[in-house]
C-alpha atoms as a PDB file:
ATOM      1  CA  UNK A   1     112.142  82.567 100.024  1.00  0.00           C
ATOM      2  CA  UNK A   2     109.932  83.506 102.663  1.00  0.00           C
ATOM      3  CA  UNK A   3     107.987  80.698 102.966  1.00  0.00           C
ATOM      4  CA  UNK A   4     110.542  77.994 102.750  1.00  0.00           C
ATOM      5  CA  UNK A   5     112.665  79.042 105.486  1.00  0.00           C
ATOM      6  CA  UNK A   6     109.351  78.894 108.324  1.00  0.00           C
ATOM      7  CA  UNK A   7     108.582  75.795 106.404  1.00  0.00           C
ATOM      8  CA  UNK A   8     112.451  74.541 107.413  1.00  0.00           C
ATOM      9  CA  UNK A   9     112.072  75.700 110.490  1.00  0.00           C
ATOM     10  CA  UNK A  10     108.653  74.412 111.295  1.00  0.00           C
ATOM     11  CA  UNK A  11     110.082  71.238 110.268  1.00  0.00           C
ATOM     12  CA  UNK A  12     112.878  71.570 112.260  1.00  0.00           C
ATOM     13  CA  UNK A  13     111.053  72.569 115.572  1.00  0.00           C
ATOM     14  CA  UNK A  14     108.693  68.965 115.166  1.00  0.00           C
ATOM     15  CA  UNK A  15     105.856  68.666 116.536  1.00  0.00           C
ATOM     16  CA  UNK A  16     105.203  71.352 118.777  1.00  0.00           C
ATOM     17  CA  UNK A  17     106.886  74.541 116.978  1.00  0.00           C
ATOM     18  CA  UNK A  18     107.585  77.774 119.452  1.00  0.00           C
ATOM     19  CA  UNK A  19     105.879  80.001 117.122  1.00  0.00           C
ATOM     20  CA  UNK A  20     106.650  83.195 119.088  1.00  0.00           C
ATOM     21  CA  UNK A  21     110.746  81.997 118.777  1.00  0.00           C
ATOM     22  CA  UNK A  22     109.861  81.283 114.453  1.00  0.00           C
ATOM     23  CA  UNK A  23     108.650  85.295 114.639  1.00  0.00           C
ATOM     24  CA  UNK A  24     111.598  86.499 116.109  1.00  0.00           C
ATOM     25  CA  UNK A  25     113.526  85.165 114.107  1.00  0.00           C
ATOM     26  CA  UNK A  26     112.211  84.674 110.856  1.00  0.00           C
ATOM     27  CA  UNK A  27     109.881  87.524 110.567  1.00  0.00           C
ATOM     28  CA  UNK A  28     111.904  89.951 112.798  1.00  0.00           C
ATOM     29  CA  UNK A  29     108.453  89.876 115.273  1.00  0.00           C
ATOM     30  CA  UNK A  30     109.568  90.245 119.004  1.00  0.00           C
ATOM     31  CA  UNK A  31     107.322  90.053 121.555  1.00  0.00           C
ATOM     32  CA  UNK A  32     104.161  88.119 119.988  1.00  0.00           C
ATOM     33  CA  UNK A  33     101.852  86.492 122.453  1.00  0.00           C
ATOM     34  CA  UNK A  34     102.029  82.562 121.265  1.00  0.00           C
ATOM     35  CA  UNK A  35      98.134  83.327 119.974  1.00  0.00           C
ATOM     36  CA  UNK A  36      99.502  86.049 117.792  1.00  0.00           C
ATOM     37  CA  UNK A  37     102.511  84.438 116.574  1.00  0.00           C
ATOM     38  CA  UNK A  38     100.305  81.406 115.291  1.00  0.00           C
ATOM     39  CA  UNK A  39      98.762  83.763 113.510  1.00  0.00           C
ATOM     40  CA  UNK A  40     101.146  85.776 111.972  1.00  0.00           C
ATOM     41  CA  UNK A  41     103.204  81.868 110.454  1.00  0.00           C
ATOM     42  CA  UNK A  42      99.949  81.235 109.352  1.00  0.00           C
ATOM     43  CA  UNK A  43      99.553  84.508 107.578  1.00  0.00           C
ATOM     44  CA  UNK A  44     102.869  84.510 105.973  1.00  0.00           C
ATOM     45  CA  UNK A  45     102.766  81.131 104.665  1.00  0.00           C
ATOM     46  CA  UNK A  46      99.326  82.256 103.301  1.00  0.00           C
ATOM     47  CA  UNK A  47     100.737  85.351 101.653  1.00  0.00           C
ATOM     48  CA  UNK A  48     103.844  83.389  99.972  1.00  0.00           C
ATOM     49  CA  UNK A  49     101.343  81.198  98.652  1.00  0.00           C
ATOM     50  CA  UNK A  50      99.680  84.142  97.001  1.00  0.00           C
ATOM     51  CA  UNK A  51     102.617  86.103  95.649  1.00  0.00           C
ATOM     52  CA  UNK A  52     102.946  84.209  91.971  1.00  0.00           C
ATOM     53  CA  UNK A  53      99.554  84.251  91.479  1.00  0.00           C
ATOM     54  CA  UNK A  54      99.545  88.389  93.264  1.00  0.00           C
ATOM     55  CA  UNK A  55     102.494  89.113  90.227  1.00  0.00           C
ATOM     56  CA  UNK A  56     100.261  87.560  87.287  1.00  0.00           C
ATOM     57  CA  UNK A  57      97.373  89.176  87.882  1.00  0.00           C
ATOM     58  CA  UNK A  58      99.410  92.469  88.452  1.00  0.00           C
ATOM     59  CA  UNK A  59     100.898  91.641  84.974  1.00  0.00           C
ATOM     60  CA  UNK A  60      97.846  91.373  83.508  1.00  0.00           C
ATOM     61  CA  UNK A  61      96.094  94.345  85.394  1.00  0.00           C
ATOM     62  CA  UNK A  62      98.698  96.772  84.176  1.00  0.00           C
ATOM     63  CA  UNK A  63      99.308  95.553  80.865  1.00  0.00           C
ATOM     64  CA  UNK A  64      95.086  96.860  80.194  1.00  0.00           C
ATOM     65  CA  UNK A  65      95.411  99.675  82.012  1.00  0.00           C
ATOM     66  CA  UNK A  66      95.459 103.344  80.120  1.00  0.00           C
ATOM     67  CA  UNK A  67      98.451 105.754  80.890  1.00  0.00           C
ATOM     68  CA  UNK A  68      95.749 108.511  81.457  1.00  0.00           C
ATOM     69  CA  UNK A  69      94.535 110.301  84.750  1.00  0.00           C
ATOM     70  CA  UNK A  70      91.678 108.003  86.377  1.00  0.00           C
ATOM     71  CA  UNK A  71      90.180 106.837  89.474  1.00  0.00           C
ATOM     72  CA  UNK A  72      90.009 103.361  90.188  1.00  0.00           C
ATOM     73  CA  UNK A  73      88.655 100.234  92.256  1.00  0.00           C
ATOM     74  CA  UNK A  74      90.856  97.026  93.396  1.00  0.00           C
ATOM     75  CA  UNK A  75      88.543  94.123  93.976  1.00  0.00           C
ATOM     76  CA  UNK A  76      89.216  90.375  94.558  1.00  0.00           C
ATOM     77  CA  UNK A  77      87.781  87.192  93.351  1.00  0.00           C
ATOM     78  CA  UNK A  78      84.594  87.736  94.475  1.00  0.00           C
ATOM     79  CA  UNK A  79      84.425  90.842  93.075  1.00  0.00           C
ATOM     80  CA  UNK A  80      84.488  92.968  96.476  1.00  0.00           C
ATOM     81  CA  UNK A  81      85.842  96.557  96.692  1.00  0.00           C
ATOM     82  CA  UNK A  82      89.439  96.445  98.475  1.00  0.00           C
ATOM     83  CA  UNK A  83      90.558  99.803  97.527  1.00  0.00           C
ATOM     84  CA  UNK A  84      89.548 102.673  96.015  1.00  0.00           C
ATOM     85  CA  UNK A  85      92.506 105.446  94.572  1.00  0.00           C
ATOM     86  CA  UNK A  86      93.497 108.198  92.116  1.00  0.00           C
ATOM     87  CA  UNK A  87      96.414 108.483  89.402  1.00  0.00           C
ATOM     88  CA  UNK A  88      97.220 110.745  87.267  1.00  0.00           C
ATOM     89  CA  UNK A  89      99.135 108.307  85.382  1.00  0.00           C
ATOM     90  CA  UNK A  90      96.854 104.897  85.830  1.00  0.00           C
ATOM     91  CA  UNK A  91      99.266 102.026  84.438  1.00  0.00           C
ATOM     92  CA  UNK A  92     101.741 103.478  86.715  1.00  0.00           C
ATOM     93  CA  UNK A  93     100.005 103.713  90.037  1.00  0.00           C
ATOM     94  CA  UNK A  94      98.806 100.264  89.215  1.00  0.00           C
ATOM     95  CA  UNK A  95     102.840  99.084  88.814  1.00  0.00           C
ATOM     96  CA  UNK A  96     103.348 101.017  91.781  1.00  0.00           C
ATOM     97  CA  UNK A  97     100.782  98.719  93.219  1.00  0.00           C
ATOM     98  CA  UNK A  98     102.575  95.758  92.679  1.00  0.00           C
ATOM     99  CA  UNK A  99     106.238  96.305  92.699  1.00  0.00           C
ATOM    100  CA  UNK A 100     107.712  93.891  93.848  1.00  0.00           C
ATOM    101  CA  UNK A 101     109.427  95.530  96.965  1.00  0.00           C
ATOM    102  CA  UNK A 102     105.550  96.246  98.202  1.00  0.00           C
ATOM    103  CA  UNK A 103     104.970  92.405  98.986  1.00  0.00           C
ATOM    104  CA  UNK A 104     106.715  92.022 102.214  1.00  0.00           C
ATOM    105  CA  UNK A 105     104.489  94.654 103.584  1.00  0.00           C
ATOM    106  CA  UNK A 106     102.054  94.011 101.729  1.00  0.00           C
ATOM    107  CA  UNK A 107      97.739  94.013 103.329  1.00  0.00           C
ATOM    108  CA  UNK A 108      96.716  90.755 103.564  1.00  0.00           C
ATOM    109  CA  UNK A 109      93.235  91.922 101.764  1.00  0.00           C
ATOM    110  CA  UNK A 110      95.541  93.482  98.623  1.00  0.00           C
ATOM    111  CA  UNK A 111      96.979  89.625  98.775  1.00  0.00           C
ATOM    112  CA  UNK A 112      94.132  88.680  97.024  1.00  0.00           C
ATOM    113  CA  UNK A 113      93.597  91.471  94.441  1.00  0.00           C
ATOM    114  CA  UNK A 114      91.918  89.646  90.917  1.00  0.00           C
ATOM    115  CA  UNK A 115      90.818  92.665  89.321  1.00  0.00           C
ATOM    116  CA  UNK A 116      90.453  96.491  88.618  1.00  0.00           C
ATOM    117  CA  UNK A 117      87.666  98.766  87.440  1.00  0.00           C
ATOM    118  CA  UNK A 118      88.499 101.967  86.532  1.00  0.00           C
ATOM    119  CA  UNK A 119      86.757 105.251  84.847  1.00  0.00           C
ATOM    120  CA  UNK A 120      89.164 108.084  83.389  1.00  0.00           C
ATOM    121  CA  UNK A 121      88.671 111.737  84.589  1.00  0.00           C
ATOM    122  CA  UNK A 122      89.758 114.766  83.090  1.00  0.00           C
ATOM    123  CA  UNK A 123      90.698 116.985  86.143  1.00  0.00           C
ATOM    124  CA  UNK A 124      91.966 116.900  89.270  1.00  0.00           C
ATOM    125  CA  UNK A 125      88.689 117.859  90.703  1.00  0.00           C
ATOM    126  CA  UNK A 126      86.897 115.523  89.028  1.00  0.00           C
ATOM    127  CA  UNK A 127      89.304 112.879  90.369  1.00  0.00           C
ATOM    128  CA  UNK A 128      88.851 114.068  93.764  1.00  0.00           C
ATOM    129  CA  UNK A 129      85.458 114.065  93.770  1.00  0.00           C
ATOM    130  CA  UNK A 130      84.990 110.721  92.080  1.00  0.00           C
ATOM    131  CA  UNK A 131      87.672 109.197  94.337  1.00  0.00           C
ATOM    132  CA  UNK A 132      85.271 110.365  97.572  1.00  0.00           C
ATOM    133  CA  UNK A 133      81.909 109.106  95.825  1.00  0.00           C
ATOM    134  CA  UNK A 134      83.369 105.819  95.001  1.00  0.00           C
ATOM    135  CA  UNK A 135      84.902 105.056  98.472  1.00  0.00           C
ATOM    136  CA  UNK A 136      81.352 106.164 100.051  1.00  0.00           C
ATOM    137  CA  UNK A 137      79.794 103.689  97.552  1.00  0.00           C
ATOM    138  CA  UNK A 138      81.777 101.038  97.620  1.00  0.00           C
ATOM    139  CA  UNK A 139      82.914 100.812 101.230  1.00  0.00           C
ATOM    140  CA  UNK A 140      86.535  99.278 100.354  1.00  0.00           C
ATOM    141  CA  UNK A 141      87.723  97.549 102.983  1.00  0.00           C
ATOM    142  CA  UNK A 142      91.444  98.577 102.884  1.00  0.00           C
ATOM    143  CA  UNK A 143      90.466 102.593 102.352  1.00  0.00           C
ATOM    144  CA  UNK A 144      90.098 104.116 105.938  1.00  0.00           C
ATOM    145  CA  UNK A 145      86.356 105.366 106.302  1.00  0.00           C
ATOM    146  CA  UNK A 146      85.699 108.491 107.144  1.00  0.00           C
ATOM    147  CA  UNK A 147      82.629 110.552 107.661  1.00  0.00           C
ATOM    148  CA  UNK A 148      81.656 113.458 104.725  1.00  0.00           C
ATOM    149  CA  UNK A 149      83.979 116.295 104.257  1.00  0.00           C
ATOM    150  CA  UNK A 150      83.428 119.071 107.095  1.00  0.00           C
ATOM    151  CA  UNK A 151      84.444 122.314 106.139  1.00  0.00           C
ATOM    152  CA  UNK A 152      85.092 123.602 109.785  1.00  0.00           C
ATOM    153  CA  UNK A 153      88.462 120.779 109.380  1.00  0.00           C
ATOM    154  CA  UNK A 154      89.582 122.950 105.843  1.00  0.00           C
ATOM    155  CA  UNK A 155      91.314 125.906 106.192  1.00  0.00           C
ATOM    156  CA  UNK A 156      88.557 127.866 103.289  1.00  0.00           C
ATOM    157  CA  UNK A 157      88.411 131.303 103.470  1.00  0.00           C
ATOM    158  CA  UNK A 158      84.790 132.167 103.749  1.00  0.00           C
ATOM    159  CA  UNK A 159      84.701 133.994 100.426  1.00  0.00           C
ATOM    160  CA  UNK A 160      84.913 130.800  98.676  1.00  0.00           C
ATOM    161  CA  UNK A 161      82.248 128.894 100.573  1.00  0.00           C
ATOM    162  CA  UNK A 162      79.167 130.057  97.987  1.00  0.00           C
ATOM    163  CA  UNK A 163      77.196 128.337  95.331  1.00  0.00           C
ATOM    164  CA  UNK A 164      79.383 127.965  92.622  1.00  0.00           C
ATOM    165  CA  UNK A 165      79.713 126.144  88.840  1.00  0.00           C
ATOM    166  CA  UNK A 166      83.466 125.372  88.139  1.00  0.00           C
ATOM    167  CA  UNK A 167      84.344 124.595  84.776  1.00  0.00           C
ATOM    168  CA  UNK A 168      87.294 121.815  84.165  1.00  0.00           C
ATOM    169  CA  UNK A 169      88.270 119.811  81.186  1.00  0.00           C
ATOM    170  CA  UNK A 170      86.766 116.430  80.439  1.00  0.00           C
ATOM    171  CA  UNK A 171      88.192 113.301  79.630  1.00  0.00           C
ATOM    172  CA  UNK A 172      86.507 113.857  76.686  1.00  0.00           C
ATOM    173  CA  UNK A 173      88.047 116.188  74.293  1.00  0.00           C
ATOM    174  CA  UNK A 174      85.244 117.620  73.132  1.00  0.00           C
ATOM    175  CA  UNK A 175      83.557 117.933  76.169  1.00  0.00           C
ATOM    176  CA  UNK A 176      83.861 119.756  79.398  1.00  0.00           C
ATOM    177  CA  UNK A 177      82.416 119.151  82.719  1.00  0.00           C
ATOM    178  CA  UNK A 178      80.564 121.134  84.728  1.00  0.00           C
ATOM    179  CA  UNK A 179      80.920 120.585  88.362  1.00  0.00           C
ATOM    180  CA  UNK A 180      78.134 122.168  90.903  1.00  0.00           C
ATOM    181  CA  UNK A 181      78.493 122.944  94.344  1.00  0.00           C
ATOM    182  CA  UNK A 182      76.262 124.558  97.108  1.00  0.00           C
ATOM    183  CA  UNK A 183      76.971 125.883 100.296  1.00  0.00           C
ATOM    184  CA  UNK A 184      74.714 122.762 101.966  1.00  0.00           C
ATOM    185  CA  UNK A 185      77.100 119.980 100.878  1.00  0.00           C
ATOM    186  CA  UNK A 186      75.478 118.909  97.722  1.00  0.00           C
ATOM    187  CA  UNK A 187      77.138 118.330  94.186  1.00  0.00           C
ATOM    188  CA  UNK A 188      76.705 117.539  90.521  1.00  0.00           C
ATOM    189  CA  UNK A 189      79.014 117.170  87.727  1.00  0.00           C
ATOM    190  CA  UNK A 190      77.584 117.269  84.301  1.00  0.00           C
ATOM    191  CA  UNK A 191      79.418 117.046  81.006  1.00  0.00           C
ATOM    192  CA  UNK A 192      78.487 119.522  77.948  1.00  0.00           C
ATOM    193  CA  UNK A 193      79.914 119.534  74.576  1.00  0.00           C
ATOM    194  CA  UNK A 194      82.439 122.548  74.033  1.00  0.00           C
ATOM    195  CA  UNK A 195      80.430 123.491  71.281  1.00  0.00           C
ATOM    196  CA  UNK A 196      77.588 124.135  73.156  1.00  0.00           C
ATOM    197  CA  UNK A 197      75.474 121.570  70.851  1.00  0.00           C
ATOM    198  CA  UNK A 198      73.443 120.403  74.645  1.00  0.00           C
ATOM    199  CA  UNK A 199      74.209 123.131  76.683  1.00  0.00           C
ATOM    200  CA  UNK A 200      70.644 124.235  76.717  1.00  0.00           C
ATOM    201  CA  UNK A 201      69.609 121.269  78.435  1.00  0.00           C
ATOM    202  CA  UNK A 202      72.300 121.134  81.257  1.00  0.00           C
ATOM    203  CA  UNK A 203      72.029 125.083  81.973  1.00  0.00           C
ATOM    204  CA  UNK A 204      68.280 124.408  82.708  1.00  0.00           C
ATOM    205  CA  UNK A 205      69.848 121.171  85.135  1.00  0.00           C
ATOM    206  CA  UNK A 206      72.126 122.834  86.709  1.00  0.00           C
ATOM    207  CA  UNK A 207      69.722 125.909  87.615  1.00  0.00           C
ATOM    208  CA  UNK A 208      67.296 123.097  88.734  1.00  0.00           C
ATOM    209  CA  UNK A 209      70.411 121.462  91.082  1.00  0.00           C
ATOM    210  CA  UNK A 210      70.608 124.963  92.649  1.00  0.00           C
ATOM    211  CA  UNK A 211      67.307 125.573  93.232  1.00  0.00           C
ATOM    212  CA  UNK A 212      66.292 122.676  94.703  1.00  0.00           C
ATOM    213  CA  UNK A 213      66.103 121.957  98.224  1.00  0.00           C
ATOM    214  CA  UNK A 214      67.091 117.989  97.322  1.00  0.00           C
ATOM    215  CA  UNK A 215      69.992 116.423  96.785  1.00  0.00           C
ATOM    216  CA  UNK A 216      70.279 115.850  93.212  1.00  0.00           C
ATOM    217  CA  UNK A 217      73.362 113.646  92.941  1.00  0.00           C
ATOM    218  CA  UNK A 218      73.418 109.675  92.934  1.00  0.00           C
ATOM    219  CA  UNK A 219      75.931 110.046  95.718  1.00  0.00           C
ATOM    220  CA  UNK A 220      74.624 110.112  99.236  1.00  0.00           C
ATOM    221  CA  UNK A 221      77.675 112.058 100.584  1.00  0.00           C
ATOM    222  CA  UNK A 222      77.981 115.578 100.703  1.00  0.00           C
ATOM    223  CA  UNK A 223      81.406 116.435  98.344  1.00  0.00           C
ATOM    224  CA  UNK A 224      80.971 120.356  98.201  1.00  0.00           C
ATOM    225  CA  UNK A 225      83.446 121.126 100.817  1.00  0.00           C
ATOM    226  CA  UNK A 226      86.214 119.012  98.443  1.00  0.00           C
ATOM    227  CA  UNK A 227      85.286 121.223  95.470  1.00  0.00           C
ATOM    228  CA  UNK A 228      85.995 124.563  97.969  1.00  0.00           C
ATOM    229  CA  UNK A 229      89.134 123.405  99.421  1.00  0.00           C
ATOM    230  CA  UNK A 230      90.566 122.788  96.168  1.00  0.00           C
ATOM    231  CA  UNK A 231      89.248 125.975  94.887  1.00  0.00           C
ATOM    232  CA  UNK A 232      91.022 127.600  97.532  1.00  0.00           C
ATOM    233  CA  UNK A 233      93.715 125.922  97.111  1.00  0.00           C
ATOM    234  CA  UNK A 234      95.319 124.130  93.679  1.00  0.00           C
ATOM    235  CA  UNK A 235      92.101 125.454  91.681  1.00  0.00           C
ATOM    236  CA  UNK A 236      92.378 128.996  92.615  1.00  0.00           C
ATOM    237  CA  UNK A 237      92.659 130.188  88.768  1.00  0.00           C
ATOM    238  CA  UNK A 238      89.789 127.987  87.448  1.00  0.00           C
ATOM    239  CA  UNK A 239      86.751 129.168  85.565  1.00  0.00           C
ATOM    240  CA  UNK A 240      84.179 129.602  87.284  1.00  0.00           C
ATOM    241  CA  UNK A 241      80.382 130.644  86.890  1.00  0.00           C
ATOM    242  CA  UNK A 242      78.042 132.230  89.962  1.00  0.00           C
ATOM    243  CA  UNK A 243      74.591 130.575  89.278  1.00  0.00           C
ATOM    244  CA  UNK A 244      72.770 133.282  91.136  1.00  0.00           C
ATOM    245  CA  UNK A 245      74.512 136.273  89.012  1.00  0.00           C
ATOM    246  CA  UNK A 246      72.342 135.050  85.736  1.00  0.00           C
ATOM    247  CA  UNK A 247      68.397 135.064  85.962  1.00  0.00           C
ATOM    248  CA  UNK A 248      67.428 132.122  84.410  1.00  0.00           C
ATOM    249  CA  UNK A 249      68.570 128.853  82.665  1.00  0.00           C
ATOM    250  CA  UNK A 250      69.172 130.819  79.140  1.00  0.00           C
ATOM    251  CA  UNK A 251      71.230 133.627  81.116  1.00  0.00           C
ATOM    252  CA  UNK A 252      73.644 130.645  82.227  1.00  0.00           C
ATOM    253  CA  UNK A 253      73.947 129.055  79.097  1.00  0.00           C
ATOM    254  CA  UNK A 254      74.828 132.127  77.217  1.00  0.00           C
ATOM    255  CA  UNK A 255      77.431 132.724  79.561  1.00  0.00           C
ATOM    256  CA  UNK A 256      78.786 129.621  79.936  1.00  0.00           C
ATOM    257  CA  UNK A 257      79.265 129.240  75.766  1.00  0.00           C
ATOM    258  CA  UNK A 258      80.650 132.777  75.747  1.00  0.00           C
ATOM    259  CA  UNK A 259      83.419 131.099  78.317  1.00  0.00           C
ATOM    260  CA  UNK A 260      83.984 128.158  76.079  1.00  0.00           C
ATOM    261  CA  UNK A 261      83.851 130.132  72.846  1.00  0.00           C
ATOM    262  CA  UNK A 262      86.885 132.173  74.771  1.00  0.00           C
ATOM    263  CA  UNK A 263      89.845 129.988  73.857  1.00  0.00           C
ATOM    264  CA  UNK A 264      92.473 132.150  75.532  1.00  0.00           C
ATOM    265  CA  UNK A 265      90.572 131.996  78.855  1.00  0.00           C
ATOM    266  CA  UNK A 266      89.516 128.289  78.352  1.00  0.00           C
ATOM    267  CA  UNK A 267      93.478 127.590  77.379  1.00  0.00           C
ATOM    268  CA  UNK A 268      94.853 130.061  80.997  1.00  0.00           C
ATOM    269  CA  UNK A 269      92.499 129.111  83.167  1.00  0.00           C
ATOM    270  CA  UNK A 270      91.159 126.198  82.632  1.00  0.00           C
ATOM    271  CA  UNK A 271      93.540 123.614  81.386  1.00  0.00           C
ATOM    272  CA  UNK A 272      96.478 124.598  82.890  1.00  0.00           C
ATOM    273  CA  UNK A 273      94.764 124.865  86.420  1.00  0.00           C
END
């Protein structure tokens, strides 16, 4: 192992260990200041410490995770946000996670993983957009931050950049959701019942969404230009409603249930997309 071989070495070096020569030539580090090569034994002995208890919890992680699409937080002990991902296959991202090959590379922050939280999605979209939110939300400290999606950095043909309801399956069976997006930045995603049972009540929210001047969703960040780029681009077949080509609330709602009443359309275009 890792760790016994600096801890021979350390031994072997007394008092006053070269650290930058330990490195070289047990890590394979050339060039270290002696600072940063104090570090870096430190760290290593740290992280072989951690790798048993790193493989339980990975055990245990993965053993409760669904095999379903999902997007999902890494947090430690404490229960802060470390990472934030997607998977279309969740218990398999998660083994991916913790293969055992990954430890020698491994962050020092995904050392200390203790636990996962995770919500299942039912599209790709919705994993995208949920993905964003959460990483804007949570501030992981192993995701790279980045600023809200710009759509002058996504190759969208201008066609696609209008107020728009895409329709997408749910993780729900029954269920669809409903995602909104407006030209400004701003989003919503509702879910509705297939059968229509409560689409009354979300056509008359999602007219409000559009016709407000306010943000409307819990998340701060603007996620609109994710829902165009993907429409653009992996999404270009999926269903989609134009909330300013009905008049009112009852206009959307009649033709959104006509869409979901359509199963050859809802089977082509939506789940397949």
């Amino acid at each position: 192992m890792l760790r016994d071989r600096l801890l021979a070495r350390l031994a072997e070096m007394g008092g006053a260990p070269d650290h930058q020569r330990l490195v070289a030539e047990v890590l394979g580090i050339r060039g270290a200041s002696p600072e940063l090569a104090q570090k870096l034994v430190a760290q290593a002995l740290v992280l072989e410490d951690r790798r048993d208890e790193w493989r339980r919890v990975g055990e245990r992680i993965c053993r409760d995770a669904p095999p379903t699409p999902a997007v999902y937080l890494l947090k430690d002990a404490g229960d802060r946000p470390l990472y934030v991902g997607k998977a279309v296959n969740l218990r398999r991202r998660l083994r991916a996670h913790f293969a055992i090959r990954r430890w020698r590379a491994i962050k020092p922050e995904l050392s200390r993983i203790a636990d996962v939280e995770w919500q299942e999605v039912g599209s790709e979209l919705e994993a995208l957009l949920r993905e964003a939110a959460w990483i804007d939300e949570r501030q992981p400290i192993v995701n790279v931050q980045v600023g809200e999606p710009d759509l002058a950095t996504r190759e969208i043909p201008r066609a696609i950049v209008r107020d728009v309801v895409v329709i997408v399956p749910s993780v729900e069976e029954d269920s669809v959701e409903l995602v909104g997006a407006r030209v400004g930045g701003e989003w919503m995603i509702q879910r509705t019942r297939r059968s229509g049972a409560d689409l009354a009540v979300h056509a008359q929210r999602v007219m409000r969404f559009f016709h407000s001047r306010l943000r409307t969703q819990g998340a701060a960040v603007a996620l609109a230009p994710i829902v165009f780029s993907w429409l653009a681009q992996r999404g270009a077949a999926a269903t989609r409603v134009d909330p300013h080509a009905v008049r009112d609330a009852r206009e959307l709602r009649a033709r959104v249930a006509a869409l979901l009443r359509d199963a050859r359309l809802f089977h082509e275009r939506l789940e397949q997309c």
